[in-house]
N, C-alpha and C. Protein backbone atom coordinates (compact mmCIF):
# COMPACT_ATOMS: atom_id res chain seq x y z
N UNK A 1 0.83 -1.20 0.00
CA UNK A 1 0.00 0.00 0.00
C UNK A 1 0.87 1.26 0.00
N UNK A 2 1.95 1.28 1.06
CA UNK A 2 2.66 2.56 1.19
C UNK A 2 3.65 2.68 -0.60
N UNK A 3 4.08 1.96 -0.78
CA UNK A 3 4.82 2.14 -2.55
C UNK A 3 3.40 2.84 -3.42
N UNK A 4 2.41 2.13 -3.41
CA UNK A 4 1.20 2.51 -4.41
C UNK A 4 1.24 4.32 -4.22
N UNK A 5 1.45 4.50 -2.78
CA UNK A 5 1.08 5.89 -2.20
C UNK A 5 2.61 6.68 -2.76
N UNK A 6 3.47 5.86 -2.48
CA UNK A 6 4.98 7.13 -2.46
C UNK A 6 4.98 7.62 -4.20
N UNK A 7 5.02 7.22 -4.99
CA UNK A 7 5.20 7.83 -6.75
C UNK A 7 4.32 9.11 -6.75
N UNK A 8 2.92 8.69 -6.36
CA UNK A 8 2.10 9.64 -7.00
C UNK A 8 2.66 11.00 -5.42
N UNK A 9 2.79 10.70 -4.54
CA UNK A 9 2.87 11.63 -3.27
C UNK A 9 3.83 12.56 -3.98
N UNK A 10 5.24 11.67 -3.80
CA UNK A 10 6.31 12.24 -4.79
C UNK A 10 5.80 13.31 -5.93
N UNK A 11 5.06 13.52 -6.72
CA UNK A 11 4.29 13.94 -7.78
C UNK A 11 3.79 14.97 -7.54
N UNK A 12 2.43 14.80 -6.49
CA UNK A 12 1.54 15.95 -5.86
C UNK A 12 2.33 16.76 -5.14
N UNK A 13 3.15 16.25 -4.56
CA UNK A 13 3.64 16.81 -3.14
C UNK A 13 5.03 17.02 -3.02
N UNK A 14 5.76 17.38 -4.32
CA UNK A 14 7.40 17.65 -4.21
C UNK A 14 7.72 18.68 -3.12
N UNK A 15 6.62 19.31 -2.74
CA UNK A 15 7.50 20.33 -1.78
C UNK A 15 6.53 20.23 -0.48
N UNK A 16 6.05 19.28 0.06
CA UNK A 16 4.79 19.34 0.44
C UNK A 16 4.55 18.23 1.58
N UNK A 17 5.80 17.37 2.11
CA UNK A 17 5.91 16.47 3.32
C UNK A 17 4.42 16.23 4.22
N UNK A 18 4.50 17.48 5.28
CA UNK A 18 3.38 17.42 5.76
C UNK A 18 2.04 16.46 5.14
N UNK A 19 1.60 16.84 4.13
CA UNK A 19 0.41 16.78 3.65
C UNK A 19 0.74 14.65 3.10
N UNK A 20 1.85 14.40 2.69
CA UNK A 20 1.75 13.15 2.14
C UNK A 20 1.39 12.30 3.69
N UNK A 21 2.03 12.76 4.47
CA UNK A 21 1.92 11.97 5.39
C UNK A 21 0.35 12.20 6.09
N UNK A 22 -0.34 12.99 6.02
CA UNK A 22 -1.96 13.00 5.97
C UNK A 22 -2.65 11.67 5.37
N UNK A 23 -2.16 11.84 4.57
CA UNK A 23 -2.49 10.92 3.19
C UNK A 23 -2.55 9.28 3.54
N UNK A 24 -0.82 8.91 3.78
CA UNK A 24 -0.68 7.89 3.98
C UNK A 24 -1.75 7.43 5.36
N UNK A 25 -2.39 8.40 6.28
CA UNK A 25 -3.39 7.94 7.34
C UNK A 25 -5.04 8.02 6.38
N UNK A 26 -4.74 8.12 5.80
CA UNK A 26 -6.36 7.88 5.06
C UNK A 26 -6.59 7.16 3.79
N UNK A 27 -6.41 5.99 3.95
CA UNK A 27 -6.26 5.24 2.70
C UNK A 27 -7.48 5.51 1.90
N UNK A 28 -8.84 5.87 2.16
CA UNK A 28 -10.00 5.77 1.16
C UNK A 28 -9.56 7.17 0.31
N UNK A 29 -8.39 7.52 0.26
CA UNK A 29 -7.85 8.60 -0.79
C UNK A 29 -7.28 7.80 -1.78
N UNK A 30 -7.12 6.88 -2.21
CA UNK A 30 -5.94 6.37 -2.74
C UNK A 30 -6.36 6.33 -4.14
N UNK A 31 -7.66 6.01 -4.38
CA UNK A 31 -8.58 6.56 -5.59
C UNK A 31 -8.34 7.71 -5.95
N UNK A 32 -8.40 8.94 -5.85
CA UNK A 32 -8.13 10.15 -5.91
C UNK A 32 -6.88 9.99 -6.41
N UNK A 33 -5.83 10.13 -5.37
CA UNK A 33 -4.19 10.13 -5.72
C UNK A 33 -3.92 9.49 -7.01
N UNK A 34 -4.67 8.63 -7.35
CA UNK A 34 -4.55 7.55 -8.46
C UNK A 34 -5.24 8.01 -9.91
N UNK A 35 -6.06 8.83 -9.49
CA UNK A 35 -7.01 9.48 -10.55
C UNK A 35 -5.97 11.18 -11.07
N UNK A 36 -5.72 11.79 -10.01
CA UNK A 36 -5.25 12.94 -10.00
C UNK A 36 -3.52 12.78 -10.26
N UNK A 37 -2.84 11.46 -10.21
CA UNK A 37 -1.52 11.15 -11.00
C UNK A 37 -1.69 10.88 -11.91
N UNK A 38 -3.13 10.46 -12.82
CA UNK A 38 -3.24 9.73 -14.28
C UNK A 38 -2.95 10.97 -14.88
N UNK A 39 -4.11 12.12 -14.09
CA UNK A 39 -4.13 13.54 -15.13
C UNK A 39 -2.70 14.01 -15.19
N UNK A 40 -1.98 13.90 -14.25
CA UNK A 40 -0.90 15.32 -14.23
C UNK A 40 0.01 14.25 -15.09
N UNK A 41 0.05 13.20 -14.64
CA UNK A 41 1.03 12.34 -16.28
C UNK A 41 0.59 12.45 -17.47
N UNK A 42 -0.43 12.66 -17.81
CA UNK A 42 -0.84 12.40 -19.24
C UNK A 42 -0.76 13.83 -19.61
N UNK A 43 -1.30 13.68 -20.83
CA UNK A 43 -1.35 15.44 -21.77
C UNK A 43 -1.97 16.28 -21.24
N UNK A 44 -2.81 16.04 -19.98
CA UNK A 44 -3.70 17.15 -19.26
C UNK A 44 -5.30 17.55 -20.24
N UNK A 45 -5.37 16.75 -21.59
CA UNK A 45 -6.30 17.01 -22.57
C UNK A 45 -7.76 16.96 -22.62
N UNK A 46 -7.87 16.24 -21.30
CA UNK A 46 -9.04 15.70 -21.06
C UNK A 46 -9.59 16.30 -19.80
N UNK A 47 -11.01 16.31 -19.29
CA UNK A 47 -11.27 17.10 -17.98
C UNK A 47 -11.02 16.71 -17.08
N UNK A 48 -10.44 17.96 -16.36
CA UNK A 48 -9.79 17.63 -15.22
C UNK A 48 -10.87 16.96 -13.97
N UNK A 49 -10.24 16.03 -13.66
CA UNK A 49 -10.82 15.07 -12.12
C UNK A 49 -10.99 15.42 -11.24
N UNK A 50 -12.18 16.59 -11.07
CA UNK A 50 -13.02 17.75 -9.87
C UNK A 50 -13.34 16.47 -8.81
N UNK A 51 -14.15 14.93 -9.78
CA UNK A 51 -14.63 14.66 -7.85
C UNK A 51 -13.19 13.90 -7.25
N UNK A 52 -12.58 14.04 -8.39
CA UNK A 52 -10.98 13.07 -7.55
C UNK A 52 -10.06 14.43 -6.57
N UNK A 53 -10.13 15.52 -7.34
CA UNK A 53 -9.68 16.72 -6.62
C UNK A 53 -10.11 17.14 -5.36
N UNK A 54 -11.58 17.12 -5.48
CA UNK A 54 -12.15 17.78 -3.58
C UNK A 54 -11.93 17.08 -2.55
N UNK A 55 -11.87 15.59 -2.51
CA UNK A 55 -11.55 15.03 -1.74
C UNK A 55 -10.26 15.14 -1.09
N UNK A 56 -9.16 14.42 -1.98
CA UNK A 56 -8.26 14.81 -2.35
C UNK A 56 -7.70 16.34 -1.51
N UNK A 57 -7.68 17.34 -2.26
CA UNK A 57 -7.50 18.89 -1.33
C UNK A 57 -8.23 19.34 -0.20
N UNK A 58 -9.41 18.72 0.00
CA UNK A 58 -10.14 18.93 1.01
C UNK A 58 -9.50 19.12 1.95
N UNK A 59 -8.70 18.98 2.68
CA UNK A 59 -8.37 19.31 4.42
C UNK A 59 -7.30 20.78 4.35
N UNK A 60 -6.61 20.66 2.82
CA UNK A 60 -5.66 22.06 2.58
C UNK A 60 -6.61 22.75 2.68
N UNK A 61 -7.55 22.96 1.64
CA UNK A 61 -9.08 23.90 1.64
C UNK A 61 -9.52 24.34 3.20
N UNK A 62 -9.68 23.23 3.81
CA UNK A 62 -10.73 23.47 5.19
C UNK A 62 -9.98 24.36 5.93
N UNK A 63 -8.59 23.78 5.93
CA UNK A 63 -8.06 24.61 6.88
C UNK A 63 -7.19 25.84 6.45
N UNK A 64 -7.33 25.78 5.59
CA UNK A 64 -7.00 27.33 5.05
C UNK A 64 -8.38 28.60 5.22
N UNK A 65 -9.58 27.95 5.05
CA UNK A 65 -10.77 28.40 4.69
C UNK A 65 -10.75 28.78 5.97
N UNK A 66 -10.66 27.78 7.23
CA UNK A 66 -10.86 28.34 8.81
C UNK A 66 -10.03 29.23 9.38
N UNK A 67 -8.61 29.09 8.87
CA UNK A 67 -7.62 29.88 9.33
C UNK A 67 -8.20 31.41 8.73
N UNK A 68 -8.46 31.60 7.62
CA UNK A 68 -8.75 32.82 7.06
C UNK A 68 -9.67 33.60 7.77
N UNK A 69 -11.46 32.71 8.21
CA UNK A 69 -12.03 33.37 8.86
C UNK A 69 -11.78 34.13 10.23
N UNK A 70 -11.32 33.13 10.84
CA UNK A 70 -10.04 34.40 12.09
C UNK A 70 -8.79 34.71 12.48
N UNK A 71 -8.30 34.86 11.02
CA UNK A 71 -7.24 35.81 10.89
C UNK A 71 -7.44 36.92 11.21
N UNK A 72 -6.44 37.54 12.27
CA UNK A 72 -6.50 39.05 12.56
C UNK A 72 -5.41 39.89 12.09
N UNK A 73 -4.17 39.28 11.15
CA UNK A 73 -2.99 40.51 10.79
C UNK A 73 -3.08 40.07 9.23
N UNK A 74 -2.73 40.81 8.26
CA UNK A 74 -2.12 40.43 7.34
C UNK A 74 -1.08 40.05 6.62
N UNK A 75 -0.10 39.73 7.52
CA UNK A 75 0.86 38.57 7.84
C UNK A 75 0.18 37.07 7.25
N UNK A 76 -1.05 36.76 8.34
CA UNK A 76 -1.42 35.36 8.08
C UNK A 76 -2.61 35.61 7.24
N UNK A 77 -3.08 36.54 6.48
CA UNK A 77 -3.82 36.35 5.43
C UNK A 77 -2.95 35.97 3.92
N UNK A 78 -1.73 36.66 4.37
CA UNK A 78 -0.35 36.99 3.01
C UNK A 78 0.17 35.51 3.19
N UNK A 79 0.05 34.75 4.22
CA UNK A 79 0.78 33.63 3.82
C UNK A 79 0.01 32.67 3.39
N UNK A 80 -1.53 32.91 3.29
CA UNK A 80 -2.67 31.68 3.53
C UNK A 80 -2.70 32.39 1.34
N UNK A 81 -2.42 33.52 0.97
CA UNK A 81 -2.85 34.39 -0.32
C UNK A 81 -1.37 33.50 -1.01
N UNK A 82 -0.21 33.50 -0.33
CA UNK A 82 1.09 32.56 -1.18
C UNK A 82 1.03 31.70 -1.84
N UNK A 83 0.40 30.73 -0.13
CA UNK A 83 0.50 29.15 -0.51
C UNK A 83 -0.80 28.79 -1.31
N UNK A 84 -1.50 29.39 -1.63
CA UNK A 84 -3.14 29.38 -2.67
C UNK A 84 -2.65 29.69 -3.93
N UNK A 85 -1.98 30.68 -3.93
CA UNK A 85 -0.91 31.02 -5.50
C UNK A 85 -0.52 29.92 -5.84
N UNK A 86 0.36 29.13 -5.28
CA UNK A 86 0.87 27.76 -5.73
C UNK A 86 0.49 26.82 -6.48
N UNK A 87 -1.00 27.20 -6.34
CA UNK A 87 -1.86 25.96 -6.55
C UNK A 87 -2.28 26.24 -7.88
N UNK A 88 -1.91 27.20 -8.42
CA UNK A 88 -2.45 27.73 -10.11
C UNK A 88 -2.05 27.39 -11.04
N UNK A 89 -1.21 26.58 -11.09
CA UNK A 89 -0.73 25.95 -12.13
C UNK A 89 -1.26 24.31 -12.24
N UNK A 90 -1.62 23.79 -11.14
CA UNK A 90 -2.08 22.63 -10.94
C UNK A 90 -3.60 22.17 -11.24
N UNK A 91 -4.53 23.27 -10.46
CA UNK A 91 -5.66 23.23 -10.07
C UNK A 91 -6.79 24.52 -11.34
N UNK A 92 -7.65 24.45 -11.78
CA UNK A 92 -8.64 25.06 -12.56
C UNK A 92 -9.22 26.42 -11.90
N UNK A 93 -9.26 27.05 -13.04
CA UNK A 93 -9.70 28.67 -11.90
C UNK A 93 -11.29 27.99 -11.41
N UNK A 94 -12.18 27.22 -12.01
CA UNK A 94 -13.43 27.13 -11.67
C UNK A 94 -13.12 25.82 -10.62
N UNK A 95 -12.44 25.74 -9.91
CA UNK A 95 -12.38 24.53 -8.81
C UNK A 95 -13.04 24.78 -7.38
N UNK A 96 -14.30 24.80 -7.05
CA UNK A 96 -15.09 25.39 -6.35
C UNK A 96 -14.04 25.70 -4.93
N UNK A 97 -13.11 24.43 -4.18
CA UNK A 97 -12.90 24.90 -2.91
C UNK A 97 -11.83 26.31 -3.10
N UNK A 98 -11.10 26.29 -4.59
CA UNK A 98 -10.52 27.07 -4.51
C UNK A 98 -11.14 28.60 -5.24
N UNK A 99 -11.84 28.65 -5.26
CA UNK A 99 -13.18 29.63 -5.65
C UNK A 99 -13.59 30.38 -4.11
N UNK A 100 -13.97 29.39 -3.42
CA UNK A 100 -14.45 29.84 -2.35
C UNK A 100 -13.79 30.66 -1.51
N UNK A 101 -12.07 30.06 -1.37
CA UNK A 101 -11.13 30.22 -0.60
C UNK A 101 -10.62 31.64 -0.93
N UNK A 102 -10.68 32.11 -2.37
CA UNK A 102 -10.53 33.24 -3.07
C UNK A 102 -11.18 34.41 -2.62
N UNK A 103 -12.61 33.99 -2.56
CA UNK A 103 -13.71 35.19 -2.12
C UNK A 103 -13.37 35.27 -0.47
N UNK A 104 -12.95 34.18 0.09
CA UNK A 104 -13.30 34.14 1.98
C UNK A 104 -11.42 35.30 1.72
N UNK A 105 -10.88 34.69 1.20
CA UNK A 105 -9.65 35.58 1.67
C UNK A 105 -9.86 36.71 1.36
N UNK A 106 -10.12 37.48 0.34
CA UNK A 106 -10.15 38.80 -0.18
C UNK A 106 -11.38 39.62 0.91
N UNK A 107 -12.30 39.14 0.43
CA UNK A 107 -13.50 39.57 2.26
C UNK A 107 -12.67 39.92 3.33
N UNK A 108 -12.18 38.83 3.49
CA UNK A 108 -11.22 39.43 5.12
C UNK A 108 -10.31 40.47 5.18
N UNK A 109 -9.63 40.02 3.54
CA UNK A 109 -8.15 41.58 3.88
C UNK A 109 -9.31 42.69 3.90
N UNK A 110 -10.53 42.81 3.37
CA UNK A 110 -11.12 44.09 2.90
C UNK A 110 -11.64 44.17 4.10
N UNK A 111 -12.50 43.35 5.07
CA UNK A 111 -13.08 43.08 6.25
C UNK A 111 -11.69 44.00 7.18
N UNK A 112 -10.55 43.48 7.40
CA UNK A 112 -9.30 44.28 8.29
C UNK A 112 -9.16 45.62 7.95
N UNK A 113 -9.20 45.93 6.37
CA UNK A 113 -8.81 47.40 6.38
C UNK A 113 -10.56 48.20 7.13
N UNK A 114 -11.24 47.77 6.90
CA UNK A 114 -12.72 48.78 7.26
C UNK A 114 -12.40 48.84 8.71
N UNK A 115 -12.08 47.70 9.19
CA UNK A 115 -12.07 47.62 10.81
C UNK A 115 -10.41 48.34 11.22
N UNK A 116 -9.71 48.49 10.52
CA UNK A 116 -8.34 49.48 10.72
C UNK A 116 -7.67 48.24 11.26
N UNK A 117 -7.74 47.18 11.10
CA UNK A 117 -6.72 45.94 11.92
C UNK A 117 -5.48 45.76 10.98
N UNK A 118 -5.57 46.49 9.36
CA UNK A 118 -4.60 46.65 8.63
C UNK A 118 -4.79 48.00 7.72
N UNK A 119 -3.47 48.26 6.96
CA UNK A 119 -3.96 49.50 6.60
C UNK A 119 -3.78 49.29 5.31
N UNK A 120 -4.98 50.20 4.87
CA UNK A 120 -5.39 50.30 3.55
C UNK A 120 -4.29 50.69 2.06
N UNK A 121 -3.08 49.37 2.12
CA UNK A 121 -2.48 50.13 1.16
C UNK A 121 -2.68 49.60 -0.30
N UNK A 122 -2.17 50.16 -1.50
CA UNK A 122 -2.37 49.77 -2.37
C UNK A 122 -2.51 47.98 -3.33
N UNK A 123 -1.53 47.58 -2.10
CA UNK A 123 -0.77 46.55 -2.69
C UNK A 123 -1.94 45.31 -2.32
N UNK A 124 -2.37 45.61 -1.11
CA UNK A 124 -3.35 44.87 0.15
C UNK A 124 -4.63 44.78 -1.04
N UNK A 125 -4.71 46.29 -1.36
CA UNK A 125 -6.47 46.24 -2.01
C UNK A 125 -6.62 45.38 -3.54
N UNK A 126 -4.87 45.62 -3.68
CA UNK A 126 -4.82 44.68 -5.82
C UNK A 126 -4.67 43.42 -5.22
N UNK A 127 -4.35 42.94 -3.80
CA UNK A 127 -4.87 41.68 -3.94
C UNK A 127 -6.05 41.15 -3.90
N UNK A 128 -6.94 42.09 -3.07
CA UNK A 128 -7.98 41.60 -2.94
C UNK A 128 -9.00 41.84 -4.26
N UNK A 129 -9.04 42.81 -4.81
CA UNK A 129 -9.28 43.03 -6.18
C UNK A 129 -8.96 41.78 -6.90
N UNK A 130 -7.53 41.24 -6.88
CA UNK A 130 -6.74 40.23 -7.69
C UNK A 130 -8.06 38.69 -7.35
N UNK A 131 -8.27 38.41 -6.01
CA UNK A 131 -9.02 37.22 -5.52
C UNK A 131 -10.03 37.57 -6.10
N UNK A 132 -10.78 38.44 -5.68
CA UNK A 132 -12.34 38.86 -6.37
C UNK A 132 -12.21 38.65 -8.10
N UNK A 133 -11.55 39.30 -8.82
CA UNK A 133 -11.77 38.93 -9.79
C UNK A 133 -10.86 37.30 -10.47
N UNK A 134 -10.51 36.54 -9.94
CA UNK A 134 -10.22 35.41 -9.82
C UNK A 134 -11.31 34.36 -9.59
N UNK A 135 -11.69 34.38 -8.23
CA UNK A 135 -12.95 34.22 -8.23
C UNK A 135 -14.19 34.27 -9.00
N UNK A 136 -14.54 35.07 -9.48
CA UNK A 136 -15.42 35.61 -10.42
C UNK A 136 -14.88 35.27 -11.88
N UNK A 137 -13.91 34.93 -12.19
CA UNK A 137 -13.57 34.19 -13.55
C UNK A 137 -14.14 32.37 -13.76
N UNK A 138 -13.70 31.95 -12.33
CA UNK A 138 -13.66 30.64 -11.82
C UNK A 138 -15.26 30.07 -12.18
N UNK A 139 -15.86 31.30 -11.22
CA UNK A 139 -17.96 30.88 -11.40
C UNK A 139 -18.16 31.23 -12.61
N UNK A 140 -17.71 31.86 -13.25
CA UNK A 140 -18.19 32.05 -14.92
C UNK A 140 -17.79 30.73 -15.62
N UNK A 141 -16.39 30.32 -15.33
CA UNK A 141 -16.55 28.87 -15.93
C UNK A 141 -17.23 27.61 -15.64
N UNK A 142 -18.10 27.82 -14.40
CA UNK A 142 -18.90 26.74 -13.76
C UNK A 142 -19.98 26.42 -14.72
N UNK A 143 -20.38 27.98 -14.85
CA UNK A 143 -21.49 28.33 -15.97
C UNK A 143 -21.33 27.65 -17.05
């Protein structure tokens, strides 16, 4: 079981330890991992594997999604806005958890500046601008 798991981990997860070892404790993933290594090996030509994906990212999602809602600096909104960047080359702008995660982050930086818990600078608002309309590209392709 653990070999079946290490190639594709290796794959998903070159920079990404933590999370394989999640993995290896939840074997009813192994479908997923198996579905979501066919795509990223092959030509990518075909549609991408949304119900092999949510499962799959689900716990990065959750807990990014929770961390965001009570975040109080933008420190830990900027690092939760990084490690979500990462994922753009891998993952579909219309990939709902990461849709969601887009709108909950950008809400909050905009949520901190109204409440003065950060300050309103330029760079803060083109991100959140940047998520919002990210977001809003993503649900147009749902459509």
């Amino acid at each position: 079981m653990i070999n079946t798991l290490i190639a594709p981990g290796k794959l998903l997860f070159k920079d990404s330890v933590p999370e394989l070892q999640i993995l290896l404790k939840q074997p009813e993933l192994t479908s997923a991992i198996k579905i979501l290594t066919n795509y990223k090996t092959s030509d990518k030509m075909g549609e991408f594997p949304f119900d092999a994906a949510e499962p799959f990212y689900r716990d990065r999602f959750d807990t990014w999604i929770a961390t965001v809602k009570v975040a109080t600096s933008q420190r830990t909104l900027d690092q939760i806005y990084n490690q979500q960047d990462t994922y753009k080359k891998s993952l579909p702008v219309n990939f709902k958890p990461l849709i969601k995660l887009r709108r909950d982050l950008a809400n909050r930086y905009l949520k901190l500046i109204v409440t003065g818990k950060i300050k309103s600078g330029s760079k803060v608002i083109q991100k959140a601008e940047s998520l919002l309309t990210k977001a809003d590209k993503g649900q147009e392709d749902l459509i």
